[in-house]
Structures are given as C-alpha cells and as structure tokens.
N, C-alpha and C. Protein backbone atom coordinates (compact mmCIF):
# COMPACT_ATOMS: atom_id res chain seq x y z
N UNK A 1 29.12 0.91 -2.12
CA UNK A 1 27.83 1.36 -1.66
C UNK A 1 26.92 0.14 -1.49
N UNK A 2 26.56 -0.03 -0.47
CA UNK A 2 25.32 -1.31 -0.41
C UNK A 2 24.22 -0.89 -0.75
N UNK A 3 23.48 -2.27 -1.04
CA UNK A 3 22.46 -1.82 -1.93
C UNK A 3 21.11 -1.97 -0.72
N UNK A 4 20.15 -1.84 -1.21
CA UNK A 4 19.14 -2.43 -0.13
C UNK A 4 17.43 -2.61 -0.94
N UNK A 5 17.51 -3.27 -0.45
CA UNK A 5 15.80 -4.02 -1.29
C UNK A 5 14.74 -3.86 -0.65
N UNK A 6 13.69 -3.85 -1.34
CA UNK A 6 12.36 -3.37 -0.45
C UNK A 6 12.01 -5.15 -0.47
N UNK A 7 11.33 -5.12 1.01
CA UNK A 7 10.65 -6.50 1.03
C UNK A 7 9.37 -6.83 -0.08
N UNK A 8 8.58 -7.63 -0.53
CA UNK A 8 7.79 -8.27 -1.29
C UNK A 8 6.49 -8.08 -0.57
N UNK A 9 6.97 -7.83 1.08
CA UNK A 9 5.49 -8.24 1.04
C UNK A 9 5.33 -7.64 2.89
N UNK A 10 4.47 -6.94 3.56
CA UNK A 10 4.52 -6.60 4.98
C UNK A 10 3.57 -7.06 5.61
N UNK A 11 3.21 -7.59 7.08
CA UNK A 11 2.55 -7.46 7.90
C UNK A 11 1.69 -6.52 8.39
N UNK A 12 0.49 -6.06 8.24
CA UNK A 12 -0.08 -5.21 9.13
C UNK A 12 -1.48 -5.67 9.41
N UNK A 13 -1.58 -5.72 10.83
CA UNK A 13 -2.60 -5.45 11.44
C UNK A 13 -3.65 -6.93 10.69
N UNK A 14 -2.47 -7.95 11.15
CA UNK A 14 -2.93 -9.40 10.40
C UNK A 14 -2.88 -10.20 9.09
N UNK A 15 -2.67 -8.56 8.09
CA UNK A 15 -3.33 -8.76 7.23
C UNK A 15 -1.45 -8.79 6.15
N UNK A 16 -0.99 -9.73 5.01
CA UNK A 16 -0.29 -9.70 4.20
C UNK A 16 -0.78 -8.92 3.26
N UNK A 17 0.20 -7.71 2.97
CA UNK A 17 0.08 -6.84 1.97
C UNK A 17 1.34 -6.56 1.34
N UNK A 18 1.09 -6.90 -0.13
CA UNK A 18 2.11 -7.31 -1.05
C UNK A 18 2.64 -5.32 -1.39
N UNK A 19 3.85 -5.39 -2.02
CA UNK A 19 4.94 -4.40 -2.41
C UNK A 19 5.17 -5.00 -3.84
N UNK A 20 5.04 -4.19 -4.88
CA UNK A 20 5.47 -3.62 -6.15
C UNK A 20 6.11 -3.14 -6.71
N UNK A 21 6.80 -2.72 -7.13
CA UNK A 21 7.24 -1.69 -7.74
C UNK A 21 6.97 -1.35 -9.03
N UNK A 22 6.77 -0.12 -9.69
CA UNK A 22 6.29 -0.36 -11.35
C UNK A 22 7.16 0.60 -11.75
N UNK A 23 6.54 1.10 -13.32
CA UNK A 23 7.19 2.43 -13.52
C UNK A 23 5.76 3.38 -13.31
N UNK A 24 5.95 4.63 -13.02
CA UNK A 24 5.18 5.71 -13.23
C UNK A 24 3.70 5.81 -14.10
N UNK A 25 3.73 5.05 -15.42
CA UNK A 25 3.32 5.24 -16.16
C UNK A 25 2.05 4.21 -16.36
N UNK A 26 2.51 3.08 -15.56
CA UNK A 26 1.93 1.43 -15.31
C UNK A 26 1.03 2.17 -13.73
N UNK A 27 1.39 2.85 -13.15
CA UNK A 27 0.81 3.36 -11.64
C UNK A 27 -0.16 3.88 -11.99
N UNK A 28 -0.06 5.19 -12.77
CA UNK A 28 -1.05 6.11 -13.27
C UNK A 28 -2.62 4.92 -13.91
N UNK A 29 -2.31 3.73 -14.64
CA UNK A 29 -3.45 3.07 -15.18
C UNK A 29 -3.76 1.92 -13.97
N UNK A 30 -2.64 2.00 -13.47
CA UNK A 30 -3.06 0.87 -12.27
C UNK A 30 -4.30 1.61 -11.29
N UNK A 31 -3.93 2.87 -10.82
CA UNK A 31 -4.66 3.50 -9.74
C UNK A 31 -5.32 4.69 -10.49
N UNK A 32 -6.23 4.44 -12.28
CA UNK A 32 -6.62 5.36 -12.74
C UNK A 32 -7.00 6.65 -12.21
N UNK A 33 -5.64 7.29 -12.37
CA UNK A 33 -5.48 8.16 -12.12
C UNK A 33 -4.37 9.17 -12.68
N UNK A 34 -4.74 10.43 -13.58
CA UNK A 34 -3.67 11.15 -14.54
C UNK A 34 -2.82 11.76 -13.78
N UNK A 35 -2.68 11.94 -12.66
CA UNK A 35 -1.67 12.68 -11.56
C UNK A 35 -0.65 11.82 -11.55
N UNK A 36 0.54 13.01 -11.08
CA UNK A 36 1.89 12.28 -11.23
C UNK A 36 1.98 11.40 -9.61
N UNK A 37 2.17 10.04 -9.57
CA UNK A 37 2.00 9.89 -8.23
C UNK A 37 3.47 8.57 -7.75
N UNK A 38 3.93 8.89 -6.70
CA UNK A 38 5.06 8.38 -6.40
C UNK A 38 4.88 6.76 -5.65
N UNK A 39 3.27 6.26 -5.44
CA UNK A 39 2.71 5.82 -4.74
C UNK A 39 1.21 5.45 -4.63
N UNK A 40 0.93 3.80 -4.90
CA UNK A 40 -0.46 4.04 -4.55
C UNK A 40 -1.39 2.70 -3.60
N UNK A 41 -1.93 2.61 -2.70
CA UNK A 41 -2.49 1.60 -2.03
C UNK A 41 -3.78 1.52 -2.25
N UNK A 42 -3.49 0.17 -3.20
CA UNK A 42 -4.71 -0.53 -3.38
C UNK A 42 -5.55 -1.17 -2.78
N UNK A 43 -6.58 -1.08 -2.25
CA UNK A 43 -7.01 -1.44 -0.88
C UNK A 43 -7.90 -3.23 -1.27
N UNK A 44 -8.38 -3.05 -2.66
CA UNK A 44 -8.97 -4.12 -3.15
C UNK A 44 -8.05 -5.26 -3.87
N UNK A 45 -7.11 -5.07 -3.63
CA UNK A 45 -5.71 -6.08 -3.81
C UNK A 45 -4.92 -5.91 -2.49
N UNK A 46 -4.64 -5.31 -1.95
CA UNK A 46 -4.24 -5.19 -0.60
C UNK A 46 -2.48 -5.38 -1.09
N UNK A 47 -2.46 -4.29 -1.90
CA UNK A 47 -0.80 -3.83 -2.69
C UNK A 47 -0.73 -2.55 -2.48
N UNK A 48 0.56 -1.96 -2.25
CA UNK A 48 1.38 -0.91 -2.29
C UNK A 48 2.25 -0.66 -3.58
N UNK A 49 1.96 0.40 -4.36
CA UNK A 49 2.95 0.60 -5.57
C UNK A 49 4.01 1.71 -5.36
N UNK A 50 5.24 0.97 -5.87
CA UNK A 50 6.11 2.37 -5.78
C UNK A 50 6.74 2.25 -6.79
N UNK A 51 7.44 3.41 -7.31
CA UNK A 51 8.20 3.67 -8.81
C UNK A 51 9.49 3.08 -8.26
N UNK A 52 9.35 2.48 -9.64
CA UNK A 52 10.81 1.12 -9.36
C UNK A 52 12.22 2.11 -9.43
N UNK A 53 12.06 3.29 -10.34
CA UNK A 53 13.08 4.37 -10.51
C UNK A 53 13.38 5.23 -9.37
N UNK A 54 12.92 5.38 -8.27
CA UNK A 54 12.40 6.39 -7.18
C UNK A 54 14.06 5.91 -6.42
N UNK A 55 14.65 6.38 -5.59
CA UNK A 55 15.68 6.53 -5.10
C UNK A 55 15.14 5.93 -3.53
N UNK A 56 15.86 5.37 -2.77
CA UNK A 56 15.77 4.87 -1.27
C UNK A 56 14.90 5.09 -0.57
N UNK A 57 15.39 6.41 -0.86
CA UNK A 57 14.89 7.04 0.41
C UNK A 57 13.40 7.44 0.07
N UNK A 58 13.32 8.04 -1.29
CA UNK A 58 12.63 8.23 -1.29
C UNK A 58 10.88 6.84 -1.52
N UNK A 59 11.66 6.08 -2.12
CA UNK A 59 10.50 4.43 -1.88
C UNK A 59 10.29 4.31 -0.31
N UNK A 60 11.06 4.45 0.75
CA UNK A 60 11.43 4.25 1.95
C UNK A 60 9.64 5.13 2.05
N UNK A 61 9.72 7.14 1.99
CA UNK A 61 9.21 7.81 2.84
C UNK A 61 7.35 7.39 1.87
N UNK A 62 7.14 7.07 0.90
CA UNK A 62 6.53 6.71 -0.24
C UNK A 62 5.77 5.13 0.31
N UNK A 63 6.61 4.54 0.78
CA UNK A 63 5.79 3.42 1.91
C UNK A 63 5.15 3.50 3.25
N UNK A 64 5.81 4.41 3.67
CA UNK A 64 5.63 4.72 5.08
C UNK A 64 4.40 5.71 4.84
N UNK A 65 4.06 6.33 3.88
CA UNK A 65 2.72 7.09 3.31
C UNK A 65 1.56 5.87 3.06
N UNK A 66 2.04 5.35 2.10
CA UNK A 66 1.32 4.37 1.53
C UNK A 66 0.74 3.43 3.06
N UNK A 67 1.32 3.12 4.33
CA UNK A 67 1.29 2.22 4.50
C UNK A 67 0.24 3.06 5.73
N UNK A 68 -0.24 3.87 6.07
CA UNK A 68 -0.82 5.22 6.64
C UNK A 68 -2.49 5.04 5.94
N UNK A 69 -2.22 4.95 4.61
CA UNK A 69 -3.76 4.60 4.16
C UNK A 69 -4.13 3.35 4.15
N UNK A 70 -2.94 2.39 4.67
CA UNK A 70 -3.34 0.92 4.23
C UNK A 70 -3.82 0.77 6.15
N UNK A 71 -3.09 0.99 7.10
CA UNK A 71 -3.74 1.19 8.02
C UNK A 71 -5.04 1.46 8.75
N UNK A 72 -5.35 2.77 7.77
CA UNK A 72 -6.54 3.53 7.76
C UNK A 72 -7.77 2.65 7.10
N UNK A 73 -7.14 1.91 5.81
CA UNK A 73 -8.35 1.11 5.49
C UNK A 73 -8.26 -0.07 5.99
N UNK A 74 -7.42 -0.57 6.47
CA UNK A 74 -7.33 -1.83 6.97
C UNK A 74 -8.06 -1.88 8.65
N UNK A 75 -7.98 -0.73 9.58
CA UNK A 75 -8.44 -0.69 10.64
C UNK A 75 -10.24 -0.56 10.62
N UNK A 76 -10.73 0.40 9.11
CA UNK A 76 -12.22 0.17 8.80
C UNK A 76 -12.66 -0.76 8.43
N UNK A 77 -11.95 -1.81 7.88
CA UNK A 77 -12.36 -2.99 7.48
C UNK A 77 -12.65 -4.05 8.67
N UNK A 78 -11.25 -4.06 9.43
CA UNK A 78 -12.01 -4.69 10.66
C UNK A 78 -13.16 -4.31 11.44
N UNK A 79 -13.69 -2.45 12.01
CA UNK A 79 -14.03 -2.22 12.04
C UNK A 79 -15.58 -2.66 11.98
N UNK A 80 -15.55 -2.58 10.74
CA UNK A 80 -16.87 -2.88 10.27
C UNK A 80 -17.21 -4.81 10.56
N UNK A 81 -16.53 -5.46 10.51
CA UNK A 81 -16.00 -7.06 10.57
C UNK A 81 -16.55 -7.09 12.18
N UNK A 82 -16.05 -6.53 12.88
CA UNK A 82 -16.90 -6.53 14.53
C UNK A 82 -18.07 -6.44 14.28
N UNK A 83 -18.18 -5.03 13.93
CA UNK A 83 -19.96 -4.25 14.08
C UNK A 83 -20.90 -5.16 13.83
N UNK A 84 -20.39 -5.75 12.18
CA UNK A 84 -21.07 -6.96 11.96
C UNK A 84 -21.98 -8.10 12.75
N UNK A 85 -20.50 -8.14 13.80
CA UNK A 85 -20.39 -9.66 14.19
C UNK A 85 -21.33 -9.36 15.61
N UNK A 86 -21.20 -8.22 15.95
CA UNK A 86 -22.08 -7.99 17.32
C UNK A 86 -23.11 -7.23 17.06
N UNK A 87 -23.90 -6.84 16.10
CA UNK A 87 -25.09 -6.95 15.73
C UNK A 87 -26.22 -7.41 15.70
N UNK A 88 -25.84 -8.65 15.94
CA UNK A 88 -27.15 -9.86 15.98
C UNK A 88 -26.95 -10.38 17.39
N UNK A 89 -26.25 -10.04 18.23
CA UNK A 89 -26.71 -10.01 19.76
C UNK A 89 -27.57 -9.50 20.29
C-alpha cells in the first residue's frame, strides 16, 4: 500500500499557508473551541490544522474545506489591501 503525505505548506492566492497536523485534543485549545472538529484555519497564523489520526481521505476532504475559508479570508484581506490603497485618490 503506498503511503502519501500531506505537503507542509500551500500556495494560495500569493499567500504561503502552512499545514499541521495535531491530535484532536491540541485543535480543540488551538482554535478554542469545545466542538469536536476535524479541522481548523487559522487565519492569524495563516495555518490549516488537521488530525494527524484522520485517514486520507478523509485529511484530503478536511483541507479542501479548510482551504474554502482560507480563500474566503484570504480574498477579504486583499480586498480590503486595495480599498485601502485607492482611497486616497
């Protein structure tokens, strides 16, 4: 069976955003929060967490979530980074 590794670290939208993995329990205090969560994007570290125990596929569909809000905040951030910048015209 081959194995397969999550990368360290992705590209989006300019910006390097690092990959984690923890256990469950390290997530919950990382992204204070008591819910059971498979996943969490930190937008003020610009990290993705996933449970190091979680199976392929499922880290696989758990990024591809994660990476949906990192988008979402990453596209308001520029966003706002224009508005800024053409403001004082």
């Amino acid at each position: 069976m081959a194995t397969h590794r999550f990368p360290r670290s992705v590209s989006l939208l300019g910006y390097k955003l690092k990959i984690r993995q923890t256990t469950t329990a390290k997530l919950s205090l990382i992204a204070k929060d008591d819910r059971i969560l498979q996943g969490f994007w930190d937008d003020s570290t610009d990290t993705i967490y996933l449970i190091r125990g979680d199976s392929f596929r499922q880290k696989t569909e758990t990024l591809r979530h994660e990476l949906e809000h990192a988008f979402t905040d990453l596209m308001e951030r520029y966003l706002d980074t224009i508005t800024r910048r053409y403001q004082g015209l």
